[in-house]
Protein backbone atom coordinates (compact mmCIF):
# COMPACT_ATOMS: atom_id res chain seq x y z
CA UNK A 1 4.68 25.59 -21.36
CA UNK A 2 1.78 23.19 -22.32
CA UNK A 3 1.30 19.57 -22.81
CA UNK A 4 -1.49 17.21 -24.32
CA UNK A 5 -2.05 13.53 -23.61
CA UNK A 6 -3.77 11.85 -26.20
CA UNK A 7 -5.46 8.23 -26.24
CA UNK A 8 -5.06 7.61 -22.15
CA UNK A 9 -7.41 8.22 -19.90
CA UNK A 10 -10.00 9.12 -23.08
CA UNK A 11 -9.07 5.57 -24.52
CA UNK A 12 -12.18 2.92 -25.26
CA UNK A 13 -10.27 0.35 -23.24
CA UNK A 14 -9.41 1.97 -19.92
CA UNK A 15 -11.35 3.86 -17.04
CA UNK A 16 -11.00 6.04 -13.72
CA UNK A 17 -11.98 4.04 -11.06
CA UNK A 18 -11.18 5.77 -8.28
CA UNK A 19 -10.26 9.77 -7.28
CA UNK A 20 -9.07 11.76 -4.68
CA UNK A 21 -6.60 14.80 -4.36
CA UNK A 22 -4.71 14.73 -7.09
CA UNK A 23 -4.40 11.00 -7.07
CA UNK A 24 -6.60 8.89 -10.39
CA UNK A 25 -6.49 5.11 -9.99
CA UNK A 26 -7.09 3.75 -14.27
CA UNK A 27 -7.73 0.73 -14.66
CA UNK A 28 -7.42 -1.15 -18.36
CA UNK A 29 -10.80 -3.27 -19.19
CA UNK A 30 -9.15 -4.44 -22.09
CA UNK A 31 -5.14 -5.12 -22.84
CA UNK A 32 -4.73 -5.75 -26.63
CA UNK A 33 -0.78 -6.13 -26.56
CA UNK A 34 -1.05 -9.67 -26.38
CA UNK A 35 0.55 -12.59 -28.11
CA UNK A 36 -2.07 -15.74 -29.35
CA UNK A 37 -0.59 -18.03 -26.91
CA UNK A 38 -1.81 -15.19 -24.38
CA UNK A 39 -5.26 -13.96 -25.37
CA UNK A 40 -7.24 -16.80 -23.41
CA UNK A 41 -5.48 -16.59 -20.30
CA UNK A 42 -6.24 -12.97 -20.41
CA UNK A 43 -9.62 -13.59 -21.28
CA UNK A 44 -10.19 -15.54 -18.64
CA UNK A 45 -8.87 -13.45 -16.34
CA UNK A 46 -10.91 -10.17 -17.35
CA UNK A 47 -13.94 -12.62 -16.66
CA UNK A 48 -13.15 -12.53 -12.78
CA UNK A 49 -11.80 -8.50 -12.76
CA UNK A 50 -8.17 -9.14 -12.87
CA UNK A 51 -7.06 -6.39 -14.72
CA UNK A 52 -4.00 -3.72 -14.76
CA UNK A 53 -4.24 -0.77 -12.81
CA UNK A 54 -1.84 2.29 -12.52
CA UNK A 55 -1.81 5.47 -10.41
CA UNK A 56 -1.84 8.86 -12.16
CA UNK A 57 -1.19 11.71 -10.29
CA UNK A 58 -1.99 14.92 -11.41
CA UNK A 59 0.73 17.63 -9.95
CA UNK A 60 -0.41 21.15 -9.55
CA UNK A 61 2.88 23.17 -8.22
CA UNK A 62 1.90 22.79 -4.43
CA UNK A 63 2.04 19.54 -3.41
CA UNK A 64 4.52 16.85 -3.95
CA UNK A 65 4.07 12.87 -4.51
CA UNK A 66 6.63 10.42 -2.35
CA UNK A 67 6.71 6.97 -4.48
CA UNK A 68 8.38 3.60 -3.48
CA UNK A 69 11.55 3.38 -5.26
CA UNK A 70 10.98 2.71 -8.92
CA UNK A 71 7.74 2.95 -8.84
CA UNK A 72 7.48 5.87 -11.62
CA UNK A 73 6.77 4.65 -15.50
CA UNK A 74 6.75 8.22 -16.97
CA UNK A 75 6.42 11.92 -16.40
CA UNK A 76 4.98 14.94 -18.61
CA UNK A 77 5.57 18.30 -18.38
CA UNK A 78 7.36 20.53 -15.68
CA UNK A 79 8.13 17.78 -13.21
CA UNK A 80 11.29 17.30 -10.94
CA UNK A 81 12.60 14.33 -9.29
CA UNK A 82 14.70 14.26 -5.90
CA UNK A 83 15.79 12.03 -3.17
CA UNK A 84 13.56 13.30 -0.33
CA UNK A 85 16.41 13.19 1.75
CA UNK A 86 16.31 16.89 3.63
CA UNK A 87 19.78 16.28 5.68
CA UNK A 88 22.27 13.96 7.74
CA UNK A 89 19.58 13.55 10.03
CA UNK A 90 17.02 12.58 7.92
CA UNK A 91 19.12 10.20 5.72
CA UNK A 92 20.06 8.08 8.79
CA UNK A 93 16.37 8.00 9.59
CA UNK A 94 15.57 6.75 6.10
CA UNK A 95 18.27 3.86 6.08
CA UNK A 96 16.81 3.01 9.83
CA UNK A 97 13.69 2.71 8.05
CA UNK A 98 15.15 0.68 5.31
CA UNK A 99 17.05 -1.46 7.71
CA UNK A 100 14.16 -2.75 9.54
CA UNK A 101 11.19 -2.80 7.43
CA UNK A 102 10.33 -4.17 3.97
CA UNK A 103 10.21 -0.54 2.27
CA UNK A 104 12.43 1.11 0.20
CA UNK A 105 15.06 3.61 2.00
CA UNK A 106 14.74 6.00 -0.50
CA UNK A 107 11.69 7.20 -1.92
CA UNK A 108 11.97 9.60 -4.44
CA UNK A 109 9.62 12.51 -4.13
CA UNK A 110 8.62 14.53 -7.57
CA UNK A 111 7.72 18.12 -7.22
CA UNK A 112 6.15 20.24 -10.09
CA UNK A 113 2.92 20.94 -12.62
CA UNK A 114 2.65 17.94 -14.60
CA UNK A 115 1.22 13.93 -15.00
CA UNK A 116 3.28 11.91 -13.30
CA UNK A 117 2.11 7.48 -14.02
CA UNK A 118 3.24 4.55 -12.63
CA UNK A 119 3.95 1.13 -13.83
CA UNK A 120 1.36 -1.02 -14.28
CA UNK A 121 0.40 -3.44 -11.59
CA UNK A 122 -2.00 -6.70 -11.18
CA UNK A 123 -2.84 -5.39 -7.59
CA UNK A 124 -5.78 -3.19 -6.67
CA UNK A 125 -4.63 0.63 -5.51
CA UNK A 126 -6.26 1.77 -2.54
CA UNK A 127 -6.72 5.55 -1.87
CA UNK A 128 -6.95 6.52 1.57
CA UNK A 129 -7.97 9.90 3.46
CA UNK A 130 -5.09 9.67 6.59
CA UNK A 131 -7.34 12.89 8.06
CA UNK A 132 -9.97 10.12 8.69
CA UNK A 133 -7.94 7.48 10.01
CA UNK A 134 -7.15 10.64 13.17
CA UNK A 135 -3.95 11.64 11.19
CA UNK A 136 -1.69 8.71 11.73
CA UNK A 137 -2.38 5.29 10.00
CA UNK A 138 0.15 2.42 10.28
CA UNK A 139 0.67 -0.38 7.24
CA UNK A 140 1.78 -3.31 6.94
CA UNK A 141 4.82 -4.07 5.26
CA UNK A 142 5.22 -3.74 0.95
CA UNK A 143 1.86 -2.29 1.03
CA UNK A 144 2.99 1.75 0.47
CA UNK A 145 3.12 2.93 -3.15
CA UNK A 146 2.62 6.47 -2.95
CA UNK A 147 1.10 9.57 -0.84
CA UNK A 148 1.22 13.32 -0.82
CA UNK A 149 4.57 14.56 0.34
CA UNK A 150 3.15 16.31 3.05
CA UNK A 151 2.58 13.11 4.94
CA UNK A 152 5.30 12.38 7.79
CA UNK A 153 7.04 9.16 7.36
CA UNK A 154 7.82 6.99 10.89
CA UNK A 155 8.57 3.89 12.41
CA UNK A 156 5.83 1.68 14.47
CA UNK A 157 7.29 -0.56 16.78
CA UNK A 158 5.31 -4.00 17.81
CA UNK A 159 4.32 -4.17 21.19
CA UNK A 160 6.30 -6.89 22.25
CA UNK A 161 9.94 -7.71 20.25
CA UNK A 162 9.93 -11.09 21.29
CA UNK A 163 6.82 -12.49 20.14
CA UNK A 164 7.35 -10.53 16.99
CA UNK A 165 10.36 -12.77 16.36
CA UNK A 166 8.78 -15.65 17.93
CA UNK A 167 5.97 -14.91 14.61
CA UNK A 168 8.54 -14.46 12.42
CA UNK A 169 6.96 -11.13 11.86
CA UNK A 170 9.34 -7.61 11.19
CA UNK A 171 9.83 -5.92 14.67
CA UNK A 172 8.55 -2.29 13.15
CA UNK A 173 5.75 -1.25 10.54
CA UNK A 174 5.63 2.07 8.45
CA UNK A 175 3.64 5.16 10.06
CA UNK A 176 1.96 7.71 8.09
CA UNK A 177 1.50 11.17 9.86
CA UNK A 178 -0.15 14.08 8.88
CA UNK A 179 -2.87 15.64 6.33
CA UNK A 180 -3.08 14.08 3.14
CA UNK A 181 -3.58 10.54 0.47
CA UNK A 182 -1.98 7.86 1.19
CA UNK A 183 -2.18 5.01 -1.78
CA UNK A 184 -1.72 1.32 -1.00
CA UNK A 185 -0.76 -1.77 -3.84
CA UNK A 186 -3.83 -3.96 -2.11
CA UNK A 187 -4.26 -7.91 -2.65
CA UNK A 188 -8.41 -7.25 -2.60
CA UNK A 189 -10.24 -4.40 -3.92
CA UNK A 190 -11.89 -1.90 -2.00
CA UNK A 191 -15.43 -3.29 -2.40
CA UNK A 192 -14.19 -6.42 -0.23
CA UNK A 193 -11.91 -4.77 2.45
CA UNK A 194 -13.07 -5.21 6.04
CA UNK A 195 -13.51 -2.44 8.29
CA UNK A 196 -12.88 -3.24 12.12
CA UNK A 197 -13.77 -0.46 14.80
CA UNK A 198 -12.90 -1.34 18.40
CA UNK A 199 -13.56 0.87 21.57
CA UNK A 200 -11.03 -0.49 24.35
CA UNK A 201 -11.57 -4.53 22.59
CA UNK A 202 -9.20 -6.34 21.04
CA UNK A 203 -9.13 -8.47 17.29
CA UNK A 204 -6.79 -11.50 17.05
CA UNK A 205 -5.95 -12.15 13.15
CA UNK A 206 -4.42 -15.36 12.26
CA UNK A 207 -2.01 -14.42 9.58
CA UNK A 208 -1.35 -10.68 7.73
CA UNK A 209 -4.61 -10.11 6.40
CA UNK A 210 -4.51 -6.67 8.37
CA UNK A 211 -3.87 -4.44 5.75
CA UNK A 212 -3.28 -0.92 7.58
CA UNK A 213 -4.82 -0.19 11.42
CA UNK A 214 -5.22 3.04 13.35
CA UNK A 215 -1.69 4.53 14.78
CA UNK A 216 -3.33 4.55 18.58
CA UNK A 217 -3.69 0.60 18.58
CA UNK A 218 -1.49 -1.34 20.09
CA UNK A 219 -0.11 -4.24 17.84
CA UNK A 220 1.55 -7.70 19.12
CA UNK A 221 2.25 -11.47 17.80
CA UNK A 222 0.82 -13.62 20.54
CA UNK A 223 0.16 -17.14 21.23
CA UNK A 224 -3.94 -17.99 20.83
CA UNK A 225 -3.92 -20.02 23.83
CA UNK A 226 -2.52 -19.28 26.92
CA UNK A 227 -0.20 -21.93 26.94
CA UNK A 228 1.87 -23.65 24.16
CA UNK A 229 0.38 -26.67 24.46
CA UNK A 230 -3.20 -25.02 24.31
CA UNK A 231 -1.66 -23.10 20.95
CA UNK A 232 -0.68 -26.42 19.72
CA UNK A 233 -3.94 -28.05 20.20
CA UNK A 234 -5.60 -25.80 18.82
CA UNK A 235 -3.98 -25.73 15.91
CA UNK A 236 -3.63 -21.78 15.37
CA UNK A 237 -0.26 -21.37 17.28
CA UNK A 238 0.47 -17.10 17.11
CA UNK A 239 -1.47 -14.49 16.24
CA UNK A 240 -2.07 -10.99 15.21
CA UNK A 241 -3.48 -8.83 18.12
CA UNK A 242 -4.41 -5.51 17.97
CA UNK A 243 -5.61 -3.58 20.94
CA UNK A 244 -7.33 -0.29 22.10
CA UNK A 245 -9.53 1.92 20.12
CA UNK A 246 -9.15 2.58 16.57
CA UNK A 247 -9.79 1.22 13.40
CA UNK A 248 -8.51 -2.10 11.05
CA UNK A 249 -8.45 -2.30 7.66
CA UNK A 250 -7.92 -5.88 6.50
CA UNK A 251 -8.47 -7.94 3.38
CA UNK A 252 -10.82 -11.19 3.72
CA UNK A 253 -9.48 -13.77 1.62
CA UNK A 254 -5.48 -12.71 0.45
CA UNK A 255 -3.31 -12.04 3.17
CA UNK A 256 -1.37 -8.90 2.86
CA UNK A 257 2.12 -10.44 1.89
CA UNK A 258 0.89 -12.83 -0.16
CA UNK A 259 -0.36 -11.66 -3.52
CA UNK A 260 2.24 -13.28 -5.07
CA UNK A 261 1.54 -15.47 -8.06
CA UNK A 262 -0.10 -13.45 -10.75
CA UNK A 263 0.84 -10.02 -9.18
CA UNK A 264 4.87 -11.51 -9.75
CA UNK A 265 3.72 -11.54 -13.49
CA UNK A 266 5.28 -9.41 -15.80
CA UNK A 267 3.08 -6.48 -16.86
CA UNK A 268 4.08 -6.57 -20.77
């Protein structure tokens, strides 16, 4: 069995940004479905690169994709959908996951030769090798979108609980383990992430502008002085800190969480 695509990726109006595995990140220049009342705030937008993006992935009969729940717009050809869920055990794990972070319990994983495209978003989609981040990359929360299923899924805890609460910060963070991609719904593009590498130092972030950070690192909310009244003077209160040696990925000017007005759009 055979299927052709016509007018997608070879359409006037869209591109391939990025590639890697069997992951395509397209990206539409130009969005004609608009209404008058529409057109200029579109135009205007296009002006400064906001644009919609969506994640193809191109299945070849070896190696699964995991998506956050409801992720998937449509499917072509011999493509199956399941749960994930591979017993009692791992189902309790999943709803632990669930429970205390902001992902989706269940992510459906798709198995099969086929194209496999996801809804439209106003965000930029980041593909990342985990093999370079030493095989285990943590993320901060509502950031996952989709990664080869051969990737491990796991729970990061914060160093300390109580200053995690104290930040009003979740106490645990999603883990990637394992060889694979690993695709992130970004509030910057990849030409404007930062890249921090630290050998035994430390980098205090005020805010979640930390977008993923090496697994080995050790993460904590913290006070920036060492006293509350020295936090309070100086007007920063808690922190981000991130300790050891490893790497950060962070965005510069949207923190992580907050992407919110025109990414909350609808995307038709």
């Amino acid at each position: 069995m055979s299927f052709t695509v016509y007018n997608f990726t070879n359409n006037d109006d869209v591109k391939i940004l990025h590639q890697m595995g069997q992951f395509q990140v397209l990206q539409w220049d130009r969005d004609l479905s608009l209404a008058p009342w529409t057109a200029q705030q579109a135009w205007f937008a296009s002006q400064m690169d906001v644009r919609r993006r969506q994640l193809i992935a191109n299945l070849d009969g070896r190696t699964g994709v995991t998506l956050q729940a409801g992720a998937m717009q449509w499917t072509a050809g011999q493509i199956q959908a399941t749960t994930g869920v591979k017993g009692a055990g791992d189902l309790l794990g999943k709803m632990v996951r669930g429970a205390v972070s902001q992902d989706s319990m269940i992510k459906p994983e798709y198995t099969g030769v086929g194209m496999l495209v996801c809804e439209p978003t106003w965000q930029h989609l980041l593909l990342v090798d985990v093999a370079q981040w030493g095989g285990s990359i943590v993320l901060n929360d509502g950031l996952f979108l989709a990664c080869d299923s051969t990737l491990q899924h796991a729970l990061e805890r914060r160093s300390n609980l109580s200053s995690a609460v104290a930040g009003n910060e979740g106490l645990f963070n999603l883990r990637l383990n394992g060889q694979g991609t690993l695709v992130l719904e970004s509030p910057c593009p990849q030409t404007e992430v930062l890249y921090i590498d630290l050998q035994n130092d430390e980098v205090k972030i005020d805010g979640n502008y930390a977008l993923a950070w090496t697994a080995g690192l050790q993460f904590s909310v913290e006070r920036s002085g060492k006293s509350l009244i020295g936090s309070a003077m100086g007007g920063e209160g808690l922190v981000n800190v991130y300790r050891g040696t490893g790497r950060i990925m962070m965005a510069p000017m949207q923190a992580a969480t907050s992407y919110n007005t025109l990414a909350s759009q609808p995307t038709s």
